[in-house]
Protein backbone atom coordinates (compact mmCIF):
# COMPACT_ATOMS: atom_id res chain seq x y z
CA UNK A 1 136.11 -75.51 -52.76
CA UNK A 2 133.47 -72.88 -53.54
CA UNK A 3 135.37 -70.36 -51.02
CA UNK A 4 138.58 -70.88 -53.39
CA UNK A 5 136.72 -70.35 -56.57
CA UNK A 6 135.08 -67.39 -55.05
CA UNK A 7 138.62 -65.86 -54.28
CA UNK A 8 140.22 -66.58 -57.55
CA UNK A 9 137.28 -64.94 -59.15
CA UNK A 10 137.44 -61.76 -57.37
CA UNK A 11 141.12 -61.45 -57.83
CA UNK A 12 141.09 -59.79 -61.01
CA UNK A 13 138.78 -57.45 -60.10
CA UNK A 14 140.56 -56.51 -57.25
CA UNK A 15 143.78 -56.56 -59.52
CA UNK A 16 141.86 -54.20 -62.06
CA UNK A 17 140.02 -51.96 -59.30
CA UNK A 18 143.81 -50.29 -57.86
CA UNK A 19 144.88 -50.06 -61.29
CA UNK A 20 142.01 -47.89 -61.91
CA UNK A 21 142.06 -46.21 -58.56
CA UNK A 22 146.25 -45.08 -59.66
CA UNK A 23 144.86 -43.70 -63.24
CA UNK A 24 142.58 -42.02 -61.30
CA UNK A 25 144.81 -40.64 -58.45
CA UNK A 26 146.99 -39.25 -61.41
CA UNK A 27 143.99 -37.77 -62.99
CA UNK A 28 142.77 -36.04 -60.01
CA UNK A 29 146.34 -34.77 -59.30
CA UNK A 30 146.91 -33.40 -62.89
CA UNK A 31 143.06 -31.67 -62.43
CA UNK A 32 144.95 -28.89 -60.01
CA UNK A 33 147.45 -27.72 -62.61
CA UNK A 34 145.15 -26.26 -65.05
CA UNK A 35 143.29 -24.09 -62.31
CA UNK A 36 146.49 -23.00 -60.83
CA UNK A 37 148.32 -21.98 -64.00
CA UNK A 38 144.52 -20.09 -64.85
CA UNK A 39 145.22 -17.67 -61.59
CA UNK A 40 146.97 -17.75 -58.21
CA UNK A 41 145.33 -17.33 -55.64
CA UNK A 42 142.09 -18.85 -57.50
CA UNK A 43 138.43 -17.50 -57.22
CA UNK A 44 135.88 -18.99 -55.67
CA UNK A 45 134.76 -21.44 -59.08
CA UNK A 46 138.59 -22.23 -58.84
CA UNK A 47 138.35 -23.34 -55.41
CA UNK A 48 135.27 -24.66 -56.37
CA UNK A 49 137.05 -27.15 -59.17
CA UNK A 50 139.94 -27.82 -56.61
CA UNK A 51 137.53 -29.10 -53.96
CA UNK A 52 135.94 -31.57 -56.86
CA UNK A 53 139.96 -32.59 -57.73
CA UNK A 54 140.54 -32.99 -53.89
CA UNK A 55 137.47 -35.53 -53.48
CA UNK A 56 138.54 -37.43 -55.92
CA UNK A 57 142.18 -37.55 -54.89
CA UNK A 58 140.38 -38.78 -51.44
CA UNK A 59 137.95 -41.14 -53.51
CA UNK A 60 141.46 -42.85 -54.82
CA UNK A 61 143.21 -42.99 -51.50
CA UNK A 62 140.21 -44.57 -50.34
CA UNK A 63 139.57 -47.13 -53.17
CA UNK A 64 143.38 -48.30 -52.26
CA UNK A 65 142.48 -47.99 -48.28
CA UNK A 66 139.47 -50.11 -48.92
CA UNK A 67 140.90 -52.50 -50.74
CA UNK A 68 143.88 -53.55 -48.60
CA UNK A 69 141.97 -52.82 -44.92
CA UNK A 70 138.37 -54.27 -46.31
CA UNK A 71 137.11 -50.82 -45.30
CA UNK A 72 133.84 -50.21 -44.44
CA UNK A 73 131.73 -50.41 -48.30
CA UNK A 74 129.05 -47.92 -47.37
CA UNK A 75 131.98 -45.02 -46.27
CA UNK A 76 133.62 -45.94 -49.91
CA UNK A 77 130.97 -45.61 -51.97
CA UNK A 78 129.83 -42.35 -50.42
CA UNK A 79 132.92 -40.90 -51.03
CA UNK A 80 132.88 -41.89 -54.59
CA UNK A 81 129.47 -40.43 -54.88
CA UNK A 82 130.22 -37.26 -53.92
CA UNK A 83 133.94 -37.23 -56.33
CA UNK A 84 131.39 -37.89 -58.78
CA UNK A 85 128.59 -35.44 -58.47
CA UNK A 86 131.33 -32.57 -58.23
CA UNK A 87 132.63 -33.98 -61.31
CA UNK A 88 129.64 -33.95 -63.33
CA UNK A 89 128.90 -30.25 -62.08
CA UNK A 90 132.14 -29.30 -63.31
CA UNK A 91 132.05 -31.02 -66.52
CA UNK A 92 128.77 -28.91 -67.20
CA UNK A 93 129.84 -25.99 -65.93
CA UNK A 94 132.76 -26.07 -68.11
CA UNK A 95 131.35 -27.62 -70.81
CA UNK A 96 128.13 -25.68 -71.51
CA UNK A 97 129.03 -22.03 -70.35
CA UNK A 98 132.83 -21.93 -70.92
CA UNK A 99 132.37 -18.14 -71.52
CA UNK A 100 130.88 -17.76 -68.21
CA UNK A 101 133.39 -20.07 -66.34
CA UNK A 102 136.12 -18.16 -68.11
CA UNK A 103 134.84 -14.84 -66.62
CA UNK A 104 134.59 -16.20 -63.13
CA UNK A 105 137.84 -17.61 -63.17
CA UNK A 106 139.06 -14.24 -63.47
CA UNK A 107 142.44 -15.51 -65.44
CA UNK A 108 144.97 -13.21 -66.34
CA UNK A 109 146.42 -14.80 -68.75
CA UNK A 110 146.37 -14.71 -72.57
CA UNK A 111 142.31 -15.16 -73.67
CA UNK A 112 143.57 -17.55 -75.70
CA UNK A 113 145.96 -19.82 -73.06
CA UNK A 114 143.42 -19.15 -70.56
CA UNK A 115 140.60 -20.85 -72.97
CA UNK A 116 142.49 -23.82 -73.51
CA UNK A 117 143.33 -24.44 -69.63
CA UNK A 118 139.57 -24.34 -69.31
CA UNK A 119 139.37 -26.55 -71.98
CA UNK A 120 142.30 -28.86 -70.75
CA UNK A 121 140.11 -29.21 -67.02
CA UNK A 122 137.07 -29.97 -68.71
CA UNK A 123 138.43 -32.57 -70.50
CA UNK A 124 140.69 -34.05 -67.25
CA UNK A 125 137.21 -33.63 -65.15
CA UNK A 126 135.60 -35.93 -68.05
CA UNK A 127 138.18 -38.57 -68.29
CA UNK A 128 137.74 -38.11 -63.97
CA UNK A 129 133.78 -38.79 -64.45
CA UNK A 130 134.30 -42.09 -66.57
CA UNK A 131 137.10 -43.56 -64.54
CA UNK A 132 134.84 -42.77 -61.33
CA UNK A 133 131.82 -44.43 -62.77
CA UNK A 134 133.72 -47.67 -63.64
CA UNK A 135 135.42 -47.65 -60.25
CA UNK A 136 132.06 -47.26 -58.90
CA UNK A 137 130.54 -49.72 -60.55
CA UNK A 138 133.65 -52.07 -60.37
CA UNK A 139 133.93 -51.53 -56.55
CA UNK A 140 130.06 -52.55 -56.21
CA UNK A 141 130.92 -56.08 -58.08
CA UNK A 142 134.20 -56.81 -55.75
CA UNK A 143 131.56 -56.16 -53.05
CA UNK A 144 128.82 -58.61 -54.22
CA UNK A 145 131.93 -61.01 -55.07
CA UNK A 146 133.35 -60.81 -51.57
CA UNK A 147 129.79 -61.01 -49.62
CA UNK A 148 129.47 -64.43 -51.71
CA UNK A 149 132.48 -65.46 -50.44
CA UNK A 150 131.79 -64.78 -47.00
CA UNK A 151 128.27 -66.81 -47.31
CA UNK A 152 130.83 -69.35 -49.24
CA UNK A 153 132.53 -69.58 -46.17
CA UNK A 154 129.57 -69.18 -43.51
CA UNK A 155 127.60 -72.32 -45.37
CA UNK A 156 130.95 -74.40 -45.53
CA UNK A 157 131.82 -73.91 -41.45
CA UNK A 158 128.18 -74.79 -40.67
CA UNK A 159 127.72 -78.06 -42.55
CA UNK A 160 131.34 -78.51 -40.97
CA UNK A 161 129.87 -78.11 -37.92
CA UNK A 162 127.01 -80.41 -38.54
CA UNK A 163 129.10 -83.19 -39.65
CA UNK A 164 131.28 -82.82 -36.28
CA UNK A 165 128.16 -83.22 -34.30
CA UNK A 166 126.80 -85.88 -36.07
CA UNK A 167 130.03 -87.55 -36.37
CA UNK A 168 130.23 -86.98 -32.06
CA UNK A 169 126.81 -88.09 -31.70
CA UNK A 170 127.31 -91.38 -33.59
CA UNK A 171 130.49 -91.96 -31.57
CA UNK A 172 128.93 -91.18 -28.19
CA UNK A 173 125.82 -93.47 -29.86
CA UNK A 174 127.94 -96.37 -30.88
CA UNK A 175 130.09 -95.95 -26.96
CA UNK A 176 126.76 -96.00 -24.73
CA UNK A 177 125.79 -99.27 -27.13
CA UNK A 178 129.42 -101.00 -26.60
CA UNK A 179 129.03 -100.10 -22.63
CA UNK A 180 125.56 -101.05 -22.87
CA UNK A 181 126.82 -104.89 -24.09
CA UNK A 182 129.71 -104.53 -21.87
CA UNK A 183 127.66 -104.78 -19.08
CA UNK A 184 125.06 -107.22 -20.32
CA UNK A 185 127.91 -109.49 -20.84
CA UNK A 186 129.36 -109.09 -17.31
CA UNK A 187 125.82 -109.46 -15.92
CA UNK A 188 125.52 -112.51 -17.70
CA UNK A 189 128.66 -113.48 -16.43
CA UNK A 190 128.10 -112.84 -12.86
CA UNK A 191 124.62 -114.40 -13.17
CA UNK A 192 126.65 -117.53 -14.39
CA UNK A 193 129.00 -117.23 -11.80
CA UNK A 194 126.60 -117.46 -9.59
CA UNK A 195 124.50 -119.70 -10.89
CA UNK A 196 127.29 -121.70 -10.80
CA UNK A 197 128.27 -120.95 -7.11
CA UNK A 198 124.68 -121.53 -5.38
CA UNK A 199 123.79 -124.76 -8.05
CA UNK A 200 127.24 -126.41 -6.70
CA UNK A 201 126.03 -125.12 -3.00
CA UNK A 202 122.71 -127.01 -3.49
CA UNK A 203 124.08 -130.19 -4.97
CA UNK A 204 126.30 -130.55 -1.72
CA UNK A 205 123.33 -129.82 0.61
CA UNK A 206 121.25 -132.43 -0.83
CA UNK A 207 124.12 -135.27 -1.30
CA UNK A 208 125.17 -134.30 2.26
């Protein structure tokens, strides 16, 4: 019973987790489009920013992995980790020295186009930071959820298993007591019997 509750509790969050892993795969795949468009081939900042979109593209595929293979939590959450450290480098990279980011991403496009690509990944990489942090976070409570289920389910098979063994060891009890009276019956039966037998043997000895 607590197994079921434990399940039906943790399906929203599941339900609400890939939901939030798609927003962010879409995120992650609109982050390359502003560094392309800035200059092709990019520099090394925009490879920089399109090795932070391609973690979390991988954080995403992982988050749905995860979810439908129950794959390993530690492997998840380490990805995530590192989506969201190079997310929070680029957000201040582009966010506190856009003049210098501009320069090293060497665009050769219109000053002003180019500033509002920059300005267009910053604010992709920030909507990228939130939604990592609340899959993060989110992906830490399914966790919990699901390791109380498991215990749910480990403390219901063992008192399972007691009651099986006490239930055995009261019927093997209450068979070695019925065989045990069994045969004190037949004893006293054969005891009568013979009891009986000799007694009648005795009485014809002595009339005879």
């Amino acid at each position: 019973m607590s197994a079921v509750k434990s399940r039906s509790s943790c399906s929203f969050p599941n339900l609400l987790l890939s939901c939030l892993n798609f927003v962010l795969f879409i995120l992650s795949a609109a982050s390359f489009a502003p560094v392309i468009l800035l200059r092709t081939p990019p520099t090394s900042l925009g490879l920089a920013f399109l090795v932070i979109s391609s973690t979390s593209l991988a954080s995403s595929f992982v988050g749905f992995y995860a979810h439908l293979t129950r794959f390993c939590f530690v492997t998840h959450v380490s990805v995530l980790l590192a989506a969201l450290s190079g997310q929070v480098l680029g957000v201040l990279a582009l966010f506190t020295k856009e003049a210098a980011s501009l320069s090293l991403l060497g665009s050769r496009r219109d000053p002003r186009e180019a500033k509002v690509l920059v300005r267009l990944e910053c604010g992709v990489l920030t909507a990228m930071l939130l939604m990592e942090v609340v899959v993060l976070a989110l992906t830490c409570a399914v966790h919990s959820c699901l390791v109380r289920e498991y215990e749910g389910l480990g403390a219901e098979r063992d008192a399972t298993e007691k009651k099986r063994s006490m239930r055995m060891a009261r019927v093997q009890e209450e068979s070695t007591a019925n065989a045990a009276k069994v045969a004190e019956v037949k004893a006293k039966e054969l005891d009568e019997r013979m009891r009986c037998k000799y007694g009648q043997w005795m009485k014809t000895d002595f009339e005879g």
